[in-house]
Protein backbone atom coordinates (compact mmCIF):
# COMPACT_ATOMS: atom_id res chain seq x y z
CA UNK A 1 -10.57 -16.14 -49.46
CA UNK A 2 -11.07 -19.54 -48.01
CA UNK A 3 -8.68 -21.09 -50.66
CA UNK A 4 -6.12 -18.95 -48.98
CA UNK A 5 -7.14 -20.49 -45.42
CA UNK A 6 -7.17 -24.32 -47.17
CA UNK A 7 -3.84 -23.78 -48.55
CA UNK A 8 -2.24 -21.71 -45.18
CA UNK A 9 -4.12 -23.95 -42.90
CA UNK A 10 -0.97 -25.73 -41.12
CA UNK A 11 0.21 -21.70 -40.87
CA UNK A 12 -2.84 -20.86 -38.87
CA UNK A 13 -2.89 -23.69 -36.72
CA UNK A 14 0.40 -23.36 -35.38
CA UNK A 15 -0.48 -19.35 -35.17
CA UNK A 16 -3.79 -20.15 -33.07
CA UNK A 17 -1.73 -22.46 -30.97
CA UNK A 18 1.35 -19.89 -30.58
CA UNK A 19 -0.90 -17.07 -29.22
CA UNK A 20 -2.84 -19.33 -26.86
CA UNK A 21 0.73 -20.05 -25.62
CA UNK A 22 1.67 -16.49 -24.88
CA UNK A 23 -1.66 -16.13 -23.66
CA UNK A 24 -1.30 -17.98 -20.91
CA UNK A 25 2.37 -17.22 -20.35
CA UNK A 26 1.73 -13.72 -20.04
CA UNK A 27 -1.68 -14.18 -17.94
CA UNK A 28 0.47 -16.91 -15.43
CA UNK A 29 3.22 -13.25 -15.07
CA UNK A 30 0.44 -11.49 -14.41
CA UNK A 31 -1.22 -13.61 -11.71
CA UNK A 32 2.19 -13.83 -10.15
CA UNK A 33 2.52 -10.24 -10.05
CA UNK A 34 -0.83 -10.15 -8.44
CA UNK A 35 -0.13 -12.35 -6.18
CA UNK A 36 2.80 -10.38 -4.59
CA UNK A 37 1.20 -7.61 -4.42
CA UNK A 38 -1.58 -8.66 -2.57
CA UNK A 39 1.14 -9.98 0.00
CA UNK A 40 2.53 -6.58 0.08
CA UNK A 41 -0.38 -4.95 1.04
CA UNK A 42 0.04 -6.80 4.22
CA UNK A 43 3.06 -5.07 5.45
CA UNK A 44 1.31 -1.23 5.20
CA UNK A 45 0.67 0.06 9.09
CA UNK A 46 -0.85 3.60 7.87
CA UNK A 47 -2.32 3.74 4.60
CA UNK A 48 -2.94 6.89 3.15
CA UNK A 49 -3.80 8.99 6.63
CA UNK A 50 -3.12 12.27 7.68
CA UNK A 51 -2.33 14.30 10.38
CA UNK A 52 -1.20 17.65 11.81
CA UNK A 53 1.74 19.35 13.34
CA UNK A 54 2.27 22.81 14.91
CA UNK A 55 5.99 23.99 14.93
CA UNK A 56 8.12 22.22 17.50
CA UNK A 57 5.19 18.95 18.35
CA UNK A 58 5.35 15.90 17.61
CA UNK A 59 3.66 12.54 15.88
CA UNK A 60 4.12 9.45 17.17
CA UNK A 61 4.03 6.43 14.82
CA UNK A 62 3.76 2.81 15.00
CA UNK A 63 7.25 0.71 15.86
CA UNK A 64 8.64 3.49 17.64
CA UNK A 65 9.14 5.90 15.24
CA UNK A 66 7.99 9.48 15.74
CA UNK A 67 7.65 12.81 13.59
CA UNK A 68 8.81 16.05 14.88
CA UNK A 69 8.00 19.26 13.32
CA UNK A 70 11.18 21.18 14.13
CA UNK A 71 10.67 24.44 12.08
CA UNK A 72 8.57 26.26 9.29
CA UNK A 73 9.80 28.37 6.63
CA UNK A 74 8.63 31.33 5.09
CA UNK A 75 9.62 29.68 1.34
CA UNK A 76 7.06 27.12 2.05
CA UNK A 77 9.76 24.18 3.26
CA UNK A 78 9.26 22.13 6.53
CA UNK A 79 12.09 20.80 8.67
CA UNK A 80 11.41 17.46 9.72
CA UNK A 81 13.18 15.16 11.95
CA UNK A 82 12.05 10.94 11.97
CA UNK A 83 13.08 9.30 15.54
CA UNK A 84 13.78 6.02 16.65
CA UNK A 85 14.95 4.76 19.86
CA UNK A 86 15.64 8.29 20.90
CA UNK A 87 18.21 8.63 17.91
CA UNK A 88 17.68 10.78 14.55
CA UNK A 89 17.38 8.49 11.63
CA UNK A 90 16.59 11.14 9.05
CA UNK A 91 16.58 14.99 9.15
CA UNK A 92 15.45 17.15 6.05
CA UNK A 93 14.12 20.19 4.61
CA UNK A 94 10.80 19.12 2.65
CA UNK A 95 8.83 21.52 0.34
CA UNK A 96 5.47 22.15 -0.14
CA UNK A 97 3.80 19.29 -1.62
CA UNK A 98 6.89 17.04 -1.64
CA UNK A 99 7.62 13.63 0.16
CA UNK A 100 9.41 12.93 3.45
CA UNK A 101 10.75 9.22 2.79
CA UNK A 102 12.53 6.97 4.68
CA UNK A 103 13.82 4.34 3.26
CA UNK A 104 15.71 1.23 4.89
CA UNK A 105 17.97 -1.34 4.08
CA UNK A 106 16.41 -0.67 -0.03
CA UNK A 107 12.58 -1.03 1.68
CA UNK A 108 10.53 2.40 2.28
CA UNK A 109 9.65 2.48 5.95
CA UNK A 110 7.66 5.96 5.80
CA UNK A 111 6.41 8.02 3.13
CA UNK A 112 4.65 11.51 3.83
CA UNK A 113 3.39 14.81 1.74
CA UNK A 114 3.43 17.98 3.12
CA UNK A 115 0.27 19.18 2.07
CA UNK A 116 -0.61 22.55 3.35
CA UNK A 117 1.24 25.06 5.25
CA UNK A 118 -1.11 27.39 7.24
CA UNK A 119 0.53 30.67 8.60
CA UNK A 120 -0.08 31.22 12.10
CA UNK A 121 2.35 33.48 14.80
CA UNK A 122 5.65 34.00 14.08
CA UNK A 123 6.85 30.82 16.32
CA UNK A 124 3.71 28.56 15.51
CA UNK A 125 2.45 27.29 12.11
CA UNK A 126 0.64 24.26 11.69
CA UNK A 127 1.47 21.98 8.68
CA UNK A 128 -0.84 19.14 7.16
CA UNK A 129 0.59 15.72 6.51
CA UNK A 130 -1.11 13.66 3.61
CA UNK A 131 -0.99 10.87 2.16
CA UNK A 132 1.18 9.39 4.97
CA UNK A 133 2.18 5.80 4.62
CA UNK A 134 3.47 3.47 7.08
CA UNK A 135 5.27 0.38 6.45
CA UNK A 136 6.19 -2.56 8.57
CA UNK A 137 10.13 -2.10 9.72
CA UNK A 138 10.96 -5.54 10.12
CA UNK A 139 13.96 -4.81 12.03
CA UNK A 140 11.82 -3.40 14.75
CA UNK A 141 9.29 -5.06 16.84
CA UNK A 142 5.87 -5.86 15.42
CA UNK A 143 3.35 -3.30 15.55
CA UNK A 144 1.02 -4.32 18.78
CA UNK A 145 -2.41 -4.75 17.02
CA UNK A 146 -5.31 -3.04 19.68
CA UNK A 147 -8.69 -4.63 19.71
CA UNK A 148 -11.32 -1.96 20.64
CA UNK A 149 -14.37 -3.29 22.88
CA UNK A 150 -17.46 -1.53 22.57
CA UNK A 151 -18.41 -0.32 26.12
CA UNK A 152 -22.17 -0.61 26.81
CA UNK A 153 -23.64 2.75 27.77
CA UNK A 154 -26.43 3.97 29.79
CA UNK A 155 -28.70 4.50 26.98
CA UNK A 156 -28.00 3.38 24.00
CA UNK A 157 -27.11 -0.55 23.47
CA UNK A 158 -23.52 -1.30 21.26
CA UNK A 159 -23.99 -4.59 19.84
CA UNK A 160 -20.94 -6.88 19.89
CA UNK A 161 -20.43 -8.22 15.89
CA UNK A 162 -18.37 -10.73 15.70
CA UNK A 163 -16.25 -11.07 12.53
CA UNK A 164 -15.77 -13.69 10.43
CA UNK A 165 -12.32 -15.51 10.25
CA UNK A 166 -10.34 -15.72 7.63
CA UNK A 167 -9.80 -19.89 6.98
CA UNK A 168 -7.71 -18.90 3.88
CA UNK A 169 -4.77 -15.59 3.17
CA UNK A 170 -6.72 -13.36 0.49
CA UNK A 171 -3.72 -14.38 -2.25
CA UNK A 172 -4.28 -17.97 -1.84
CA UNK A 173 -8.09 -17.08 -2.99
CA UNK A 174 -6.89 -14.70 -5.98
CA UNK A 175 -5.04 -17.20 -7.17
CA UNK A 176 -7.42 -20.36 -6.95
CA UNK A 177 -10.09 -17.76 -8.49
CA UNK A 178 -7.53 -16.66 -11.11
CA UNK A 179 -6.60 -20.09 -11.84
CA UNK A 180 -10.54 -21.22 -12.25
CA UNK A 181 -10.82 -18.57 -14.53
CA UNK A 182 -8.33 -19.57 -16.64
CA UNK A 183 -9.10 -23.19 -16.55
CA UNK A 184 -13.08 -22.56 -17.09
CA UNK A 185 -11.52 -20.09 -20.57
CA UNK A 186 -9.59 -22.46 -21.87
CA UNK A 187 -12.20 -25.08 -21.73
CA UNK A 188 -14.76 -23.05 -23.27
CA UNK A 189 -12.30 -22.37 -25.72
CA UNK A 190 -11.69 -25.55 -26.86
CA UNK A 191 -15.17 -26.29 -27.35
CA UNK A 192 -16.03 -23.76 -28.82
């Protein structure tokens, strides 16, 4: 058997050195995709929330937008209408455990399930909305970001944490960890 290596040996070699290639070509795609998907993450407003509607309310969303529950059918179908700026931007018929999407200029703006339909009167059923996602509309205004204050109360004492600040974007630290990684395997690799 190692007659076999002797004699392929220049085969091997140029094998070993092939696959560490790809290796790395395929772990740099990888850290790239990584890396833009971390930045996506960045543009979600809601992230997998819910809520509820009775026939004929209302939700209001982030940017403007707002949910209305216009009707309820006995086949187990919604009709929902999105708003924005007072105008309709999207009216359907959704069934039960289907999506409500929006989509914009080839980017989804809102995404929601109808879970559950519960049965109520004839004029008033109430419908549960989940997963709901959000996503920033970047032809609209930027969401307004509300810090909540703890208010100190008569008994009981809310201690003000400060956070931490971020000095660096979290994909700038995936990738300087992802690129240590690689850097500490290859050298590892070579000696060993």
């Amino acid at each position: 058997m190692s007659d076999v290596k002797q004699i392929y040996k220049h085969v091997y070699n140029v094998n070993e050195d092939n696959m560490m290639g790809r290796n790395l070509a395929t772990l740099a795609i990888s850290l790239s995709i990584l890396v833009l998907s971390g930045s996506a993450a960045s543009n979600v407003i809601l992230n997998g929330t819910d809520f509820y509607l009775t026939t004929g309310d209302h939700y209001g969303l982030s940017q403007g937008y707002i949910v209305r529950l216009k009707s309820v059918s006995s086949e187990k179908s919604v009709w929902l209408e999105l708003e924005s700026n007072n105008t309709i931007v999207k009216s359907e018929i959704t069934h039960l455990k289907s999506y409500f999407i929006y989509n914009k200029t080839n980017r989804t703006i809102l995404s929601i399930k109808v879970d559950n339909i519960y049965s109520g009167s004839k004029d008033s059923n109430l419908v549960s909305f989940f997963p709901v996602y959000q996503y920033i509309d970047p032809d609209m205004p930027a969401p307004k970001i509300i810090e909540i204050t703890p208010v100190e109360t008569p008994h009981q004492n809310n201690y003000n944490a400060s956070f931490p600040k971020q000095s660096m974007p979290e994909p700038l630290i995936l990738t300087a960890v992802i690129i240590f990684i690689v850097v500490l395997f290859h050298i590892i690799r070579k000696l060993w």
